[in-house]
Protein backbone atom coordinates (compact mmCIF):
# COMPACT_ATOMS: atom_id res chain seq x y z
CA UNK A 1 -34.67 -20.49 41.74
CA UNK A 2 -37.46 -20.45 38.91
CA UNK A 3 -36.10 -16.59 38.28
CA UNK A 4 -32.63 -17.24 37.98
CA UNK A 5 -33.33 -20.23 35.19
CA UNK A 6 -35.52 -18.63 33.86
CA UNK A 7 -32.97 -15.61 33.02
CA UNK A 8 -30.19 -18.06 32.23
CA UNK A 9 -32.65 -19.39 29.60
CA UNK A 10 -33.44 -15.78 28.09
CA UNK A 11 -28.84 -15.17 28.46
CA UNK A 12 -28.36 -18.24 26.37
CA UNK A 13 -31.49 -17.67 23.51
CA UNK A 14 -30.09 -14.49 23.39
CA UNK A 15 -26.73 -15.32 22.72
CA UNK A 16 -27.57 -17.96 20.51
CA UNK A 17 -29.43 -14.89 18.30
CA UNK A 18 -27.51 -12.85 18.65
CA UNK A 19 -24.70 -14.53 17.37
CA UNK A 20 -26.96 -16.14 14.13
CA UNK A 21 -27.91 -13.03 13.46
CA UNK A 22 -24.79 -11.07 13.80
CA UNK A 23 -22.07 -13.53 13.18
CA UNK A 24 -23.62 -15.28 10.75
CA UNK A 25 -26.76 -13.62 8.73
CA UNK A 26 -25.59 -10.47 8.65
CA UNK A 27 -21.67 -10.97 7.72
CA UNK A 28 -22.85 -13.53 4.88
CA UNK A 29 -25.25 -11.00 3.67
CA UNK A 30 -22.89 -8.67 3.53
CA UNK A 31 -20.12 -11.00 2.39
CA UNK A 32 -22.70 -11.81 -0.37
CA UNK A 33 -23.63 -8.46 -1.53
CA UNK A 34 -20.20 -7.51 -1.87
CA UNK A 35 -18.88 -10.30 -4.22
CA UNK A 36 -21.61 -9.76 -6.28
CA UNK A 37 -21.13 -6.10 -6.73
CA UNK A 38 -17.22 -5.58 -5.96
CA UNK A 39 -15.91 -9.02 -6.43
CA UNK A 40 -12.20 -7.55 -7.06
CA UNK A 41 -12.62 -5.23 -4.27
CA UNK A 42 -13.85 -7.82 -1.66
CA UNK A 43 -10.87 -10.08 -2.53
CA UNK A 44 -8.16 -7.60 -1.94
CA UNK A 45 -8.14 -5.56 -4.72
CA UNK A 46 -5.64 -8.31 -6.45
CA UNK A 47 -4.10 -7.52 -9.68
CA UNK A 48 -3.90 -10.59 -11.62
CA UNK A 49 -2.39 -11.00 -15.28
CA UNK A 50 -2.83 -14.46 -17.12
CA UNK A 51 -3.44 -16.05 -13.95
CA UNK A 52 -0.59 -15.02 -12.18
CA UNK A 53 -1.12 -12.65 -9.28
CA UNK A 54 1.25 -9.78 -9.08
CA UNK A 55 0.15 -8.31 -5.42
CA UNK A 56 -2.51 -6.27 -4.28
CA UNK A 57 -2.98 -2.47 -5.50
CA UNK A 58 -3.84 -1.25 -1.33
CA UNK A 59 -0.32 -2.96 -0.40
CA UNK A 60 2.83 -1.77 -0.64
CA UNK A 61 5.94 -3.47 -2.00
CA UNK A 62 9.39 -2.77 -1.92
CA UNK A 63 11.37 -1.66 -5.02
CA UNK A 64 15.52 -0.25 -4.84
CA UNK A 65 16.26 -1.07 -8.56
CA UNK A 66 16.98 2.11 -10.51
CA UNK A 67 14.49 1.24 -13.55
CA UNK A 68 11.36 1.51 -11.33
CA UNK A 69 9.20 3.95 -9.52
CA UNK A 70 10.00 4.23 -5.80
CA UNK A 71 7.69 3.92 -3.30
CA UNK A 72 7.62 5.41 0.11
CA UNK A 73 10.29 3.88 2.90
CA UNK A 74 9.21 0.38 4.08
CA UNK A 75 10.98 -0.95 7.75
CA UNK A 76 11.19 -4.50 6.19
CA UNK A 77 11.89 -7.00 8.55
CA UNK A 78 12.67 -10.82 7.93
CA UNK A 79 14.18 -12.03 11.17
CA UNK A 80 11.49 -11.86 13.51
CA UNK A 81 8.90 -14.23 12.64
CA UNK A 82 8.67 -17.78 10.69
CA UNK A 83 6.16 -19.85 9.21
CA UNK A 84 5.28 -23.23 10.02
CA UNK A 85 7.88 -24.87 8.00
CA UNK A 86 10.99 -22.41 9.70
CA UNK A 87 10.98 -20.27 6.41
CA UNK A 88 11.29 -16.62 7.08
CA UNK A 89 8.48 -13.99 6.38
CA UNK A 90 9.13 -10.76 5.27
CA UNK A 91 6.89 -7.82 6.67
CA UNK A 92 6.78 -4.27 6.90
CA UNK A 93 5.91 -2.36 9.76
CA UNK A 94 5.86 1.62 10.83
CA UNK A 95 8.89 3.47 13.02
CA UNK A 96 8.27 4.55 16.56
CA UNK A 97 10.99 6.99 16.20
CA UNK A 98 9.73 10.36 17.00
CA UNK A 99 9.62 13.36 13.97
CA UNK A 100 11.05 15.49 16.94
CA UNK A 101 14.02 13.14 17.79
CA UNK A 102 18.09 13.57 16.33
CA UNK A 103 17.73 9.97 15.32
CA UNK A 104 14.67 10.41 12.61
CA UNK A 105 16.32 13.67 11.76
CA UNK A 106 19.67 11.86 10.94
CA UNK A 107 17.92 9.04 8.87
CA UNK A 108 15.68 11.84 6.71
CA UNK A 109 18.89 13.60 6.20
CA UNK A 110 20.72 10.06 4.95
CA UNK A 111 17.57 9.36 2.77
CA UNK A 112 17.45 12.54 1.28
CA UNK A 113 21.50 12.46 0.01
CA UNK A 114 21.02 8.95 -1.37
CA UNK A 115 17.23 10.39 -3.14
CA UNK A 116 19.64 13.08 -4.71
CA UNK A 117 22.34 11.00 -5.37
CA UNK A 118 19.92 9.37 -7.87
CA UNK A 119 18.23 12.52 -8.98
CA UNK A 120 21.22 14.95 -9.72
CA UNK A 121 19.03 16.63 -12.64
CA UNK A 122 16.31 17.34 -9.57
CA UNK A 123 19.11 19.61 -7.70
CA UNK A 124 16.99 22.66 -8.14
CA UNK A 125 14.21 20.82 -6.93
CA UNK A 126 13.00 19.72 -3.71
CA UNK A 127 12.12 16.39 -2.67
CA UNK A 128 9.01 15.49 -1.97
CA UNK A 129 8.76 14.89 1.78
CA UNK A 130 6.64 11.15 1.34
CA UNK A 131 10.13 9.78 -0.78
CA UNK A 132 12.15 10.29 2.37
CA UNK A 133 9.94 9.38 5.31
CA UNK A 134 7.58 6.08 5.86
CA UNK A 135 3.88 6.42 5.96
CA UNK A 136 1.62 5.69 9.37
CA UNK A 137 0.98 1.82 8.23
CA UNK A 138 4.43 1.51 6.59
CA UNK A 139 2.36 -0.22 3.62
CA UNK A 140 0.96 2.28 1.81
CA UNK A 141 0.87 1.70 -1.88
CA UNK A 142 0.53 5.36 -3.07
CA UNK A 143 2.69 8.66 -2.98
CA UNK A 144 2.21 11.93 -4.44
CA UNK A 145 2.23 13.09 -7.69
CA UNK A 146 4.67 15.13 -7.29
CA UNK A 147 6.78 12.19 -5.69
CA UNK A 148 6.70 10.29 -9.27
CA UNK A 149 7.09 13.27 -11.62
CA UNK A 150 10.60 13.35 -9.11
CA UNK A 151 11.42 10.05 -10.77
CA UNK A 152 10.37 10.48 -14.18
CA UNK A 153 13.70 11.13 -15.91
CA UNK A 154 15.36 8.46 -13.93
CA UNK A 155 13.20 5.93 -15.05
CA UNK A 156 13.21 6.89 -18.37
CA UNK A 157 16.51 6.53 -18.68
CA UNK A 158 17.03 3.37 -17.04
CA UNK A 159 14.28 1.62 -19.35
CA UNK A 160 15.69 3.25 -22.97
CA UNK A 161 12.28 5.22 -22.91
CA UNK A 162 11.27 8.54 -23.36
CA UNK A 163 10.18 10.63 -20.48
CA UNK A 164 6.64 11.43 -22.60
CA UNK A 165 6.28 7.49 -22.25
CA UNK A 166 6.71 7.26 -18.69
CA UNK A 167 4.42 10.60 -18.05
CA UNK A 168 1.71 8.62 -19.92
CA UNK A 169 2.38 5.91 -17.50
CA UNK A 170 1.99 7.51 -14.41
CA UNK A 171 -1.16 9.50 -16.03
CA UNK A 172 -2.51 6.15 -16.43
CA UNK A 173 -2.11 5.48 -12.81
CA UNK A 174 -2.96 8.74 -11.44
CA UNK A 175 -6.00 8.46 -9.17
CA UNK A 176 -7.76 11.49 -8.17
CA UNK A 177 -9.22 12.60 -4.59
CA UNK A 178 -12.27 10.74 -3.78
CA UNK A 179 -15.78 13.00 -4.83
CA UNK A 180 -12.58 14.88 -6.41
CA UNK A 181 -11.84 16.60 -3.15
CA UNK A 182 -11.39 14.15 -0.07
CA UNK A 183 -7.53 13.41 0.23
CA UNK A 184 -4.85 14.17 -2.62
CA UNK A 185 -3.84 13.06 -6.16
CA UNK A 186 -1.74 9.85 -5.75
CA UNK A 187 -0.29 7.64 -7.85
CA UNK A 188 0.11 3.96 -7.12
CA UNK A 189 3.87 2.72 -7.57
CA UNK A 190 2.87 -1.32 -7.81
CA UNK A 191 0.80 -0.40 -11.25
CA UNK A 192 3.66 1.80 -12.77
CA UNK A 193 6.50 -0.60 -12.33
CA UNK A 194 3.98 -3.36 -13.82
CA UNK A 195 3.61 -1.12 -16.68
CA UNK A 196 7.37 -0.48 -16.83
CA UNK A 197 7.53 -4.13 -17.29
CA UNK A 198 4.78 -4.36 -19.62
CA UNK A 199 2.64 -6.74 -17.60
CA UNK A 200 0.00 -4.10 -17.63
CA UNK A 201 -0.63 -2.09 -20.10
């Protein structure tokens, strides 16, 4: 009988350490060290102009005008779930069609006659495979370079620029492969359309 409490004593200090030390020393020291030394990261990366917050740069949003960059294909949905107050909240989520199936094949092929539709001076060209299909999280916030030199001349002309201006642009939010060789050059679409708009510059 002495055993047993005696090991229920040791189960419980244990889990009472464990759980200080893990659940709370250790996440607040980490928690700690990383405001300090990536305060934007640590908060979600948001990007935030005269106080107003414009969205994180690691989430995706969705843009269909003509005058902005495209980003890749978002499954938005905004009947399934509400908040507390019965308002609807729009999210984004990833397909479970299959590459292999005639369905996915059917909606690629729709996607890519609407992309040229747009891009008529791209006919020679073809389209980058990330502006037709949706990406693993259906959030990502990136797509290839060669996805937004697609766009260029359509944004241009849609904001009276010149294509040099919009080049710059997307220069500006290039960002390069990680050590400069893990993963691709990307662009991110959220910071271009905010430069469009001249809310960053």
């Amino acid at each position: 009988m002495s055993n047993m409490k005696s090991l229920f004593t040791s189960a419980i200090l244990s889990f009472i350490v464990f759980t200080l030390v893990c659940g709370v020393l250790y996440t607040g020291t980490i928690t700690a060290i990383a405001q300090a030394v990536f305060p934007e990261k640590s908060n979600g990366s948001i990007i935030e102009v005269d106080g107003k917050k414009y969205g994180s740069e690691l989430v995706a949003q969705q843009y269909t005008d003509e005058k902005y960059m495209w980003g890749r294909i978002m499954k938005i949905d905004t009947g399934t779930f509400t908040d507390e107050n019965g308002n609807k909240l729009m999210y984004s989520a990833p397909s479970n069609l299959s590459p292999a199936s005639d369905e996915y094949e059917e909606l690629v092929a729709q996607r890519v006659k609407a992309i040229k539709s747009y891009h008529e001076y791209n006919a020679d060209k073809p389209i980058p495979v990330d502006l037709v299909t949706g990406s693993g999280s259906g959030l990502d916030p990136h797509i290839s370079l060669a996805a937004a030199q697609y766009q260029i001349k359509r944004i241009a002309d849609n904001n009276n620029m010149k294509e040099s201006q919009v080049e710059d642009i997307v220069k500006k939010c290039t960002e390069k492969p990680f050590l400069g060789f893990l993963g691709e050059t990307t662009v991110n679409v959220l910071k271009v359309n905010l430069m469009i708009d001249g809310i960053l510059s």
